[in-house]
C-alpha atoms as a PDB file:
ATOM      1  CA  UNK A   1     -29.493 -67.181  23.826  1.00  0.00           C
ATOM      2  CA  UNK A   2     -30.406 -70.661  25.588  1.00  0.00           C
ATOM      3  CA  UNK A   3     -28.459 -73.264  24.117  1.00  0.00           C
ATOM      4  CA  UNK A   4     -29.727 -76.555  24.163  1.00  0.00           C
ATOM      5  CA  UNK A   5     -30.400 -77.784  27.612  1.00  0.00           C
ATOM      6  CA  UNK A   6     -29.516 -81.229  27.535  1.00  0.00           C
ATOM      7  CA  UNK A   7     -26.466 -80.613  25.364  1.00  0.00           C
ATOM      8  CA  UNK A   8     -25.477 -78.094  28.002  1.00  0.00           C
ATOM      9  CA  UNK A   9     -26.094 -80.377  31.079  1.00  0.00           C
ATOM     10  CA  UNK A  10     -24.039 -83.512  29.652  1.00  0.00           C
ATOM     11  CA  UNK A  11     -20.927 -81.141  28.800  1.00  0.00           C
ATOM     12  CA  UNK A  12     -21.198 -79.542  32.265  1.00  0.00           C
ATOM     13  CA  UNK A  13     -21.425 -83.194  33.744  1.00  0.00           C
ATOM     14  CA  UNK A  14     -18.797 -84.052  31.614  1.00  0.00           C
ATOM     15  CA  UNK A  15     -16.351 -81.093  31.587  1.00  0.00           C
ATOM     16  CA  UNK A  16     -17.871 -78.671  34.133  1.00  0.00           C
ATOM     17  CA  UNK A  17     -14.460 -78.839  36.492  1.00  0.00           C
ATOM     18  CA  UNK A  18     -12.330 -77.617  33.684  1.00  0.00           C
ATOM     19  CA  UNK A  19     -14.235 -74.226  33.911  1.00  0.00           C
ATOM     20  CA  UNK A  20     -13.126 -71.662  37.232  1.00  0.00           C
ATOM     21  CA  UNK A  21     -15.227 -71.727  40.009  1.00  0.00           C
ATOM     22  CA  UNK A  22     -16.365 -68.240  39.191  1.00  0.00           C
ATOM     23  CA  UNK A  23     -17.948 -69.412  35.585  1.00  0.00           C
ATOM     24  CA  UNK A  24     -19.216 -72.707  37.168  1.00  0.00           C
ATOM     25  CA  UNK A  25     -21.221 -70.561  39.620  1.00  0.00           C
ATOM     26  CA  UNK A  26     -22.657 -68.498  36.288  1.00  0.00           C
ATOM     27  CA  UNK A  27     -23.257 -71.426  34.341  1.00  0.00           C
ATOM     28  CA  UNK A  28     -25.054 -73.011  36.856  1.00  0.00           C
ATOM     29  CA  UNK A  29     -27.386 -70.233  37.422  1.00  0.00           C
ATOM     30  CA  UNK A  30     -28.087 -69.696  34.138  1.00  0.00           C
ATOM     31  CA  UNK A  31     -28.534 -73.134  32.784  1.00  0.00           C
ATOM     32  CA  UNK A  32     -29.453 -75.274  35.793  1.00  0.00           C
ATOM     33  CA  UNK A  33     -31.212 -72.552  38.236  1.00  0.00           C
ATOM     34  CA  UNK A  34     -32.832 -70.547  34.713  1.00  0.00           C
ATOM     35  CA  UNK A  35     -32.005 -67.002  36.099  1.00  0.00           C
ATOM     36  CA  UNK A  36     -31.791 -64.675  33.902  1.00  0.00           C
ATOM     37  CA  UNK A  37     -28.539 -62.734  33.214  1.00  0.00           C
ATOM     38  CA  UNK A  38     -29.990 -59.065  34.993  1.00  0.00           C
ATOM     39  CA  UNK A  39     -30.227 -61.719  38.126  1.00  0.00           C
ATOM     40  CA  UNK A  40     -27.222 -63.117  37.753  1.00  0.00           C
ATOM     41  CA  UNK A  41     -25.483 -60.414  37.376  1.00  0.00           C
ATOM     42  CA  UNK A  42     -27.228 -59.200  40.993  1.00  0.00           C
ATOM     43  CA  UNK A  43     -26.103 -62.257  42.643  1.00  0.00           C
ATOM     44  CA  UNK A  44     -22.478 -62.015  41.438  1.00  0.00           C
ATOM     45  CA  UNK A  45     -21.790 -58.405  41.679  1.00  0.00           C
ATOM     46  CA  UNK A  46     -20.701 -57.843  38.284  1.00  0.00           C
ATOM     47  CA  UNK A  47     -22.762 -56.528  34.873  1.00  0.00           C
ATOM     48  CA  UNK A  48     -24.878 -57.790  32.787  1.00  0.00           C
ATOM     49  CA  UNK A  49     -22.651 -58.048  29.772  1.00  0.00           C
ATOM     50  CA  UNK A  50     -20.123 -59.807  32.105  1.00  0.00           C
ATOM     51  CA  UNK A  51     -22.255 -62.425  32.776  1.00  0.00           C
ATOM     52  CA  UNK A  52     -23.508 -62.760  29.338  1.00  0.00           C
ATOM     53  CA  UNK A  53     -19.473 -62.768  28.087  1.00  0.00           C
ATOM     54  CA  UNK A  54     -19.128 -65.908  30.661  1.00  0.00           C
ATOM     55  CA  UNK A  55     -21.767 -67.803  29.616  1.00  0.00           C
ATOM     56  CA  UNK A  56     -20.659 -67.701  25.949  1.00  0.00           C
ATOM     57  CA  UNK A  57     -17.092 -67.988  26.707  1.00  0.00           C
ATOM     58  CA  UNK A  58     -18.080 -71.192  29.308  1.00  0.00           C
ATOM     59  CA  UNK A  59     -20.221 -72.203  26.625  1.00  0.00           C
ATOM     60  CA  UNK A  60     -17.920 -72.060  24.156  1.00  0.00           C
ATOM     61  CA  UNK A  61     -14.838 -73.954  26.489  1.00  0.00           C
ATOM     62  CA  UNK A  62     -16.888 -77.099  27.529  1.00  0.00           C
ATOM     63  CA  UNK A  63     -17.968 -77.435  23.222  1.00  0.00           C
ATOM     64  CA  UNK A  64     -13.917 -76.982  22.458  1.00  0.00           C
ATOM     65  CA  UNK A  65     -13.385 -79.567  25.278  1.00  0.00           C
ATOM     66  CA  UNK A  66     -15.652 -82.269  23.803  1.00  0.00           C
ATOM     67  CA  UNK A  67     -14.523 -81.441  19.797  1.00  0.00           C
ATOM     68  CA  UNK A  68     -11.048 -82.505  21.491  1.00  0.00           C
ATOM     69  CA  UNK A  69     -11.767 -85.576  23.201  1.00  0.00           C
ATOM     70  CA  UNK A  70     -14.582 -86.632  22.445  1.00  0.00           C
ATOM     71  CA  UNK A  71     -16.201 -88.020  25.962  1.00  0.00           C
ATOM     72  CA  UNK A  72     -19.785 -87.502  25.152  1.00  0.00           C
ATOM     73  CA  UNK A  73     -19.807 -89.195  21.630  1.00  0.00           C
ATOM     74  CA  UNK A  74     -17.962 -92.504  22.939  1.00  0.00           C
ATOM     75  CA  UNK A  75     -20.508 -92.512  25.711  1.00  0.00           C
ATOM     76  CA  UNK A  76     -23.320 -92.283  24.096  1.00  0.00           C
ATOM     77  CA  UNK A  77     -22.017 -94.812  21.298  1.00  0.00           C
ATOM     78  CA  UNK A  78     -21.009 -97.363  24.639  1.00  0.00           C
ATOM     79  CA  UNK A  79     -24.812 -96.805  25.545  1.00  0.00           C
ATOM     80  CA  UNK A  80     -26.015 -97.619  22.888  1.00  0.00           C
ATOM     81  CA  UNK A  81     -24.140-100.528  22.384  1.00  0.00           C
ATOM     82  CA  UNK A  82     -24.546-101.494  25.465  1.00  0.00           C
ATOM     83  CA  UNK A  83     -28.246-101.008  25.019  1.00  0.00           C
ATOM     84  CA  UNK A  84     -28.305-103.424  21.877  1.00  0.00           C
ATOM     85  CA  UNK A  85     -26.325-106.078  23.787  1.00  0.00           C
ATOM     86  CA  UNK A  86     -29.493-106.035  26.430  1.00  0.00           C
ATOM     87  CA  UNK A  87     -32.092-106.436  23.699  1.00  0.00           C
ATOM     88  CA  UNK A  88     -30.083-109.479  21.797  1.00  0.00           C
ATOM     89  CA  UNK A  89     -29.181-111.113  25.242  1.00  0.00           C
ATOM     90  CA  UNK A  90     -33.423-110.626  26.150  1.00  0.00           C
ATOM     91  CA  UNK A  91     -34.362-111.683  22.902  1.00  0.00           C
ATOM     92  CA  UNK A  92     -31.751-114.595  22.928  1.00  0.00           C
ATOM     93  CA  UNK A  93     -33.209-115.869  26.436  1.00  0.00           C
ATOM     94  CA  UNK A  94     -37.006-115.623  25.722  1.00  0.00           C
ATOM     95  CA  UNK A  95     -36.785-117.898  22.450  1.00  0.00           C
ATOM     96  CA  UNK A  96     -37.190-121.726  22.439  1.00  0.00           C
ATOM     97  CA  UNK A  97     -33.318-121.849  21.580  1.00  0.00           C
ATOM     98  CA  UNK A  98     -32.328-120.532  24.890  1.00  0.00           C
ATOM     99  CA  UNK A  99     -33.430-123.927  26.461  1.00  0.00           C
ATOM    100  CA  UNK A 100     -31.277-126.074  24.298  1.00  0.00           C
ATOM    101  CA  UNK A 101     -28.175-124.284  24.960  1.00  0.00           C
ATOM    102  CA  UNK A 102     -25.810-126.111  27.691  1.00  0.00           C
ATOM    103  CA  UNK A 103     -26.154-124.748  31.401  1.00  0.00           C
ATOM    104  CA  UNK A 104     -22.312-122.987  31.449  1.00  0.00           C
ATOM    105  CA  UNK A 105     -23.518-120.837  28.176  1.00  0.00           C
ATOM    106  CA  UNK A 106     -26.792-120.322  30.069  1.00  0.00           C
ATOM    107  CA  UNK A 107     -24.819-118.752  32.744  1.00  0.00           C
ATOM    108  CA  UNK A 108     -22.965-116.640  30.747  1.00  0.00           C
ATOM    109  CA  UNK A 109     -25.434-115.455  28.930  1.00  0.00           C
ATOM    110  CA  UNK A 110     -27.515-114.661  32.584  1.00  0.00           C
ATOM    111  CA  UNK A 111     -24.298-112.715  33.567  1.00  0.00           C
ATOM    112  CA  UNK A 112     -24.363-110.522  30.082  1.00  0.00           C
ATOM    113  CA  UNK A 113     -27.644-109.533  30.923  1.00  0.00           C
ATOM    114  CA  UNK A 114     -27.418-109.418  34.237  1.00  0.00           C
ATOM    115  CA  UNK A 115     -24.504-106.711  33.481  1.00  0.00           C
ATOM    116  CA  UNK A 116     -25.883-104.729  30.587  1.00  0.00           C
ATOM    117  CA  UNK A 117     -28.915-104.775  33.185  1.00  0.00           C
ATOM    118  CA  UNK A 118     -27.054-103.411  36.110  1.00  0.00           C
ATOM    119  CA  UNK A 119     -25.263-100.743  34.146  1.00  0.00           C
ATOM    120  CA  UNK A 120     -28.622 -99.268  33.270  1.00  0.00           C
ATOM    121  CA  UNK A 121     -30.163 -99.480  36.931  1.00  0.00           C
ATOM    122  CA  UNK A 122     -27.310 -98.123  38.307  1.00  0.00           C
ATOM    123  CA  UNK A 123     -27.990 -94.826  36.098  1.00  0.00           C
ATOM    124  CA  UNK A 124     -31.554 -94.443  37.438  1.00  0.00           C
END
């Protein structure tokens, strides 16, 4: 019944405070603590079909949420963009061109990379 971990961790990151607090507790045991549902289901008080319902219907909300605005996909395309813009900006500044450009195209061309660099630390 697992669905795909990272899948499930990005829409949780991304949409996780739509859900009640109730199925953000469930979904977080099952998904990001890996108990099972019978443990769950001890820790919450309620049955094992209960939990199981939540997790598909939690599941089920955060997918709905992302079909509908579409978060994830635009951040992963800005990534990736973003990540493309680094490796034309490093290219650009380790070939023989880069020291025949003028200084204030230099510097702008530092400051792209600097920022596409920062972007990426600041995720780490």
């Amino acid at each position: 019944m697992k669905s795909n971990a990272v899948e499930m961790g990005l829409l949780f990151d991304f949409y996780g405070d739509m859900l009640t607090e109730k199925q953000k507790q469930i979904f977080d045991l099952y998904h990001n603590e890996d108990l099972s549902l019978a443990e769950i289901a001890e820790i919450t008080g309620i049955t094992r079909q209960g939990v199981r319902d939540s997790v598909v219907r939690s599941e089920a909300a955060l997918r709905t949420m992302e079909e509908k605005t579409g978060l994830i996909a635009r951040f992963r395309e800005t990534e990736e963009r973003r990540a493309e813009i680094h490796r034309l900006v490093d290219e650009f500044a380790k070939s023989p061109d880069f020291h025949h450009i003028t200084n204030v195209s230099a510097d702008r061309i530092r400051k792209i990379w600097f920022l596409s660099r920062s972007a990426e630390e600041t995720e780490e």
